[in-house]
C-alpha atoms as a PDB file:
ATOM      1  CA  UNK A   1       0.000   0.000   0.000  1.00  0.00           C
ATOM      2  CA  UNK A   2       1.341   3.134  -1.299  1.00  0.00           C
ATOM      3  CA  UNK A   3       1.881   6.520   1.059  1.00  0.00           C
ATOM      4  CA  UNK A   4      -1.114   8.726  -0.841  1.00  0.00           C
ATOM      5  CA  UNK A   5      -3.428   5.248  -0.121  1.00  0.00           C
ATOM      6  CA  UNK A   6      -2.138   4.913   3.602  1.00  0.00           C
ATOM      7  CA  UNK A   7      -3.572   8.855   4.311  1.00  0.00           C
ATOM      8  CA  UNK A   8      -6.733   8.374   2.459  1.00  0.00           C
ATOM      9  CA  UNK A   9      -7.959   4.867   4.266  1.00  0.00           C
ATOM     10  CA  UNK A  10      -6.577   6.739   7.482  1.00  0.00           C
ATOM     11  CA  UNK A  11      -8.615  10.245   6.965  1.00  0.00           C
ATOM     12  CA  UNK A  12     -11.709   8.053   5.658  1.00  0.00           C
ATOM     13  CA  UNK A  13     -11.605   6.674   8.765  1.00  0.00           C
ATOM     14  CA  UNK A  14     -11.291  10.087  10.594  1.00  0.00           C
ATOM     15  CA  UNK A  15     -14.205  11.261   8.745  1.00  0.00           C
ATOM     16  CA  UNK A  16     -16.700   9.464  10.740  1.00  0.00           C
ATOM     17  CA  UNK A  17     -15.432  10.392  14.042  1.00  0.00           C
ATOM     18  CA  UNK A  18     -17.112  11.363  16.739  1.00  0.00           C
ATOM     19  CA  UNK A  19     -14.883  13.922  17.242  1.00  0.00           C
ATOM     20  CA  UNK A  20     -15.783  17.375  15.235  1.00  0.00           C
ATOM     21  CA  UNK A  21     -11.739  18.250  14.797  1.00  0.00           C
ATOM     22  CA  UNK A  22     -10.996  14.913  13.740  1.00  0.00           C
ATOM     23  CA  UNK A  23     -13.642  15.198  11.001  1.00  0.00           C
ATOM     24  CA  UNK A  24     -12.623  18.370  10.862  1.00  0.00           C
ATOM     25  CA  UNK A  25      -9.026  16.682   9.826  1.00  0.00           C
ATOM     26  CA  UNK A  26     -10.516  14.362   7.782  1.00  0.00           C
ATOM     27  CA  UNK A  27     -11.919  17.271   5.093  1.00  0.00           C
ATOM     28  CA  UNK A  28      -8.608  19.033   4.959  1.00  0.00           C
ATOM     29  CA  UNK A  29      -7.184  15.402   4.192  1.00  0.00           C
ATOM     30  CA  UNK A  30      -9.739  14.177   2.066  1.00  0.00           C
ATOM     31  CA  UNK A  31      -9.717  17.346  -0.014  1.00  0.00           C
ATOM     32  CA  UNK A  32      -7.073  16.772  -2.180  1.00  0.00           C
ATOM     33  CA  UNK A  33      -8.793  13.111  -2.902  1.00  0.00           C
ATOM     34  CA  UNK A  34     -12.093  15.218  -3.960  1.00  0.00           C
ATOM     35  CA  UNK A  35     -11.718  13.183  -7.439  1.00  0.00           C
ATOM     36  CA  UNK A  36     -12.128   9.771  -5.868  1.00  0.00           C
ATOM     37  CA  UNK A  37     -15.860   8.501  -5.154  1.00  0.00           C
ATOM     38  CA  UNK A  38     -15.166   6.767  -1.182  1.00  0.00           C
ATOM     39  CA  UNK A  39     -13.888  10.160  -0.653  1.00  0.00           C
ATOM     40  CA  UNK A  40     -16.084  12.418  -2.728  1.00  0.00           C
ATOM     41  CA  UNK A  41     -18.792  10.915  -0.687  1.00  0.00           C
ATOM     42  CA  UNK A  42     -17.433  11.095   2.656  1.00  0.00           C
ATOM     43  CA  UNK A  43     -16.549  14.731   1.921  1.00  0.00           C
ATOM     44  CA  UNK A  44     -19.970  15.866   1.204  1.00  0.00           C
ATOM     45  CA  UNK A  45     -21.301  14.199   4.264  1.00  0.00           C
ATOM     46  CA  UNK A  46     -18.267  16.636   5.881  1.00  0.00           C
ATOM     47  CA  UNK A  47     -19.672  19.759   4.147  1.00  0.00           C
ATOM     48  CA  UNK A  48     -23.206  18.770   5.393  1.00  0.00           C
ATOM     49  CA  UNK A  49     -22.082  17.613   8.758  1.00  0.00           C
ATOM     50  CA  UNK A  50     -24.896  18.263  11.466  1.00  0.00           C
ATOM     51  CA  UNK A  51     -22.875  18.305  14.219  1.00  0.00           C
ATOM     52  CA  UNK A  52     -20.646  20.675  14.332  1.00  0.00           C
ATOM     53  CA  UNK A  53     -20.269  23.770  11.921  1.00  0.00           C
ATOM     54  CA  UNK A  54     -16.468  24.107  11.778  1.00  0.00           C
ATOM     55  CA  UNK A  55     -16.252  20.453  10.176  1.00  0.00           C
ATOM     56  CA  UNK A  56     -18.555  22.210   7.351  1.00  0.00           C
ATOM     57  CA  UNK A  57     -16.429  25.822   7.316  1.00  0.00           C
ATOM     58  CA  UNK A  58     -12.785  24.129   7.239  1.00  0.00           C
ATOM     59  CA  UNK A  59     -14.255  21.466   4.375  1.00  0.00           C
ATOM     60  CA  UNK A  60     -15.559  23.940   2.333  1.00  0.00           C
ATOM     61  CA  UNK A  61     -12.344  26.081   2.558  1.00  0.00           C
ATOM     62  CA  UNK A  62     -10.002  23.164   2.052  1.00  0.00           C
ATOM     63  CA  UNK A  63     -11.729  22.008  -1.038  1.00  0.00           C
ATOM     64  CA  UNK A  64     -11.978  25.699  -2.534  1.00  0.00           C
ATOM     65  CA  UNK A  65      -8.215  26.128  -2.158  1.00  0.00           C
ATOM     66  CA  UNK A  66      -7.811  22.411  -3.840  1.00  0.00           C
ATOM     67  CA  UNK A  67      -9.932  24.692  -6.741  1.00  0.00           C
ATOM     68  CA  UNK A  68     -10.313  21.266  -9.055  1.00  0.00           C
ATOM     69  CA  UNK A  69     -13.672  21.074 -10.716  1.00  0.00           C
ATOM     70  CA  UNK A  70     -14.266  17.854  -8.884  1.00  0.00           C
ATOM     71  CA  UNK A  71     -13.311  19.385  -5.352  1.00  0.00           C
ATOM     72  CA  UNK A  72     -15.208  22.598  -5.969  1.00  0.00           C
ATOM     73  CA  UNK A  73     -18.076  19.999  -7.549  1.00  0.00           C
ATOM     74  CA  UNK A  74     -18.604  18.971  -4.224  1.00  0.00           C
ATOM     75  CA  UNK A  75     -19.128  22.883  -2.561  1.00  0.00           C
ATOM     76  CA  UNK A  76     -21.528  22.790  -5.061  1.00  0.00           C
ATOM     77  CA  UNK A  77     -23.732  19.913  -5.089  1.00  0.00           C
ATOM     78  CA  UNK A  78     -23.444  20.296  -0.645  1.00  0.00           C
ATOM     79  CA  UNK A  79     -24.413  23.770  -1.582  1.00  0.00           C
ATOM     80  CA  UNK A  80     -27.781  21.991  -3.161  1.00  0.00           C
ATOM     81  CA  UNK A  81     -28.359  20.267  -0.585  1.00  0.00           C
ATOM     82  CA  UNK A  82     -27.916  22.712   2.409  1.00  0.00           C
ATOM     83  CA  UNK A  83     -30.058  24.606   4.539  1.00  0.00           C
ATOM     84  CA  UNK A  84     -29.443  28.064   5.048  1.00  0.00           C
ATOM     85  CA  UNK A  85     -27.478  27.675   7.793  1.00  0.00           C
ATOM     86  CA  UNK A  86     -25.229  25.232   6.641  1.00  0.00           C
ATOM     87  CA  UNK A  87     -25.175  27.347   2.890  1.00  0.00           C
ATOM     88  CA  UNK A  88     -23.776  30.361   5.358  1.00  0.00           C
ATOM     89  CA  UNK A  89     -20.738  28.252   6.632  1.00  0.00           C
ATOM     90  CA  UNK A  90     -20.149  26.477   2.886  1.00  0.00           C
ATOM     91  CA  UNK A  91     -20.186  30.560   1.690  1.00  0.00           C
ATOM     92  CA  UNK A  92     -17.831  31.288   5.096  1.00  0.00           C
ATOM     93  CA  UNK A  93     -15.553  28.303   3.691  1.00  0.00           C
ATOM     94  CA  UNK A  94     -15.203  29.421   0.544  1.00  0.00           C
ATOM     95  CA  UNK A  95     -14.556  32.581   1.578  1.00  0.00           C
ATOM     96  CA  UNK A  96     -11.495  32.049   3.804  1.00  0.00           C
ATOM     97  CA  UNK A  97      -9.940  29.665   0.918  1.00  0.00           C
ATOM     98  CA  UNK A  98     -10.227  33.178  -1.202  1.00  0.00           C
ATOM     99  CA  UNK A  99      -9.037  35.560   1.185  1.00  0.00           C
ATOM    100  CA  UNK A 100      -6.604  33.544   2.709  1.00  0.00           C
ATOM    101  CA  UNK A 101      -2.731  33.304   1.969  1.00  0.00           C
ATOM    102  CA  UNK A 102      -2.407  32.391  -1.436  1.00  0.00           C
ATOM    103  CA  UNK A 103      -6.284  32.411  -2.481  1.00  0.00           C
ATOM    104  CA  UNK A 104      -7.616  30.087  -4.532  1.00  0.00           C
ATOM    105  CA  UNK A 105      -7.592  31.156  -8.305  1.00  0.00           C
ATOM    106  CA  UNK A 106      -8.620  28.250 -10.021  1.00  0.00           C
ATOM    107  CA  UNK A 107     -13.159  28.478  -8.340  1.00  0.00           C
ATOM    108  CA  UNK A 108     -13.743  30.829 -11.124  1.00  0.00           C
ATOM    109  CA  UNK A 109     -12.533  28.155 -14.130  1.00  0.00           C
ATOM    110  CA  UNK A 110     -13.909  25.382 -12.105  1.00  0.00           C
ATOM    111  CA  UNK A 111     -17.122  27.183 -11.815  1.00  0.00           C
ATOM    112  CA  UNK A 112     -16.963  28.131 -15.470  1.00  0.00           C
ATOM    113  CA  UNK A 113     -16.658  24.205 -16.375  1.00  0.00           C
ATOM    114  CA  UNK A 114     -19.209  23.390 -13.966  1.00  0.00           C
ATOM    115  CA  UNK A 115     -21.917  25.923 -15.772  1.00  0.00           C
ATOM    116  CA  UNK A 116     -21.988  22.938 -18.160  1.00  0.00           C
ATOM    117  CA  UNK A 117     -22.642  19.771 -15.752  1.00  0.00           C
ATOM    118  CA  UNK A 118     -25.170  17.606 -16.572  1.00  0.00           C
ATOM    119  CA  UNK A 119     -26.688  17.930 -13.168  1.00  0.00           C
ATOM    120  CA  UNK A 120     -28.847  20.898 -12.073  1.00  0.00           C
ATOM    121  CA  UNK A 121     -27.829  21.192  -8.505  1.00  0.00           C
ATOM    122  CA  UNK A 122     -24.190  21.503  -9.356  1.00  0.00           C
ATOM    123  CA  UNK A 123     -25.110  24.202 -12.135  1.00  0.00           C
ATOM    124  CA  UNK A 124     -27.065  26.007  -9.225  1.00  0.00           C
ATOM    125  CA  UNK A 125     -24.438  25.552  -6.437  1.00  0.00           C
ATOM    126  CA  UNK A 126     -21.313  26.391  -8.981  1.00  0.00           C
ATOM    127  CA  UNK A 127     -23.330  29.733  -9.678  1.00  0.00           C
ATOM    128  CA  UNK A 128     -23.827  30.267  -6.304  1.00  0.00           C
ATOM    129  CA  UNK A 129     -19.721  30.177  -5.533  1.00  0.00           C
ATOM    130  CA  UNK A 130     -18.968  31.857  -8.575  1.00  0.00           C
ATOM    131  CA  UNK A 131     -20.893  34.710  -7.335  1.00  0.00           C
ATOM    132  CA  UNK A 132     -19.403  34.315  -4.035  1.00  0.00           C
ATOM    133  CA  UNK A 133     -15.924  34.848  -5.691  1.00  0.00           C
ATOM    134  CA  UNK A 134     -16.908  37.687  -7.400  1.00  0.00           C
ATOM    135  CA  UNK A 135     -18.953  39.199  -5.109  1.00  0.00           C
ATOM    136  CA  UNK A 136     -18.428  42.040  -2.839  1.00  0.00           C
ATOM    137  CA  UNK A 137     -17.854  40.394   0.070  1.00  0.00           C
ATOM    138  CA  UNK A 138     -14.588  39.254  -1.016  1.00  0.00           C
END
């Protein structure tokens, strides 16, 4: 078993933790693996976690700075499926990945590509960020 497959079994596991900063862990870990369905899965439940709020905010902003079309896929379609609670701390995500040290400038291309998905929800969501990048607020 190879390094990259030792850290994604081990923050799979983390990702259904009891523990909100060990799930919290698990999303910054898992991020990178946003193109892989065990952990595309397991990150949405992250964004979407109903426990604890910072497992949703430090998801959302680890993806975003990732800035693939299949990590920021996963904002989006989490972005379908929230409340608007939960949509406030995806939005809060995003926004620290942008404003943070070294931004993230590939959400506007991902959104861009994502405009074309085949499924609604993730046309909705990726509109949603892309107006969250652009917006005023950041």
């Amino acid at each position: 078993m190879t390094e990259k497959t030792n850290g994604l079994e081990a923050a799979l596991a983390q990702a259904s933790s009891p523990s909100w900063t060990q799930r919290a862990r698990a999303g910054r870990d898992l991020a990178s693996f946003a193109g892989i369905s065990e952990a595309a899965e397991a990150l949405v439940d992250l964004l979407l976690d109903v426990e604890d709020t910072a497992v949703t905010r430090q998801t959302a902003e680890a993806l975003t700075r990732v800035g693939s079309v299949p990590a920021i896929r996963l904002v989006a379609l989490a972005l379908a499926q929230a409340d608007d609670h939960r949509a406030d701390w995806l939005q809060t995500g995003v926004h620290d990945a942008i404003v943070g040290p070294g931004g993230a400038p590939d959400v506007a291309a991902a959104c861009e590509k994502l405009a074309q998905d085949p499924e609604e929800a993730v046309r909705r969501g990726a509109a949603d960020i892309l107006a969250w990048a652009d917006g005023p607020s950041f």
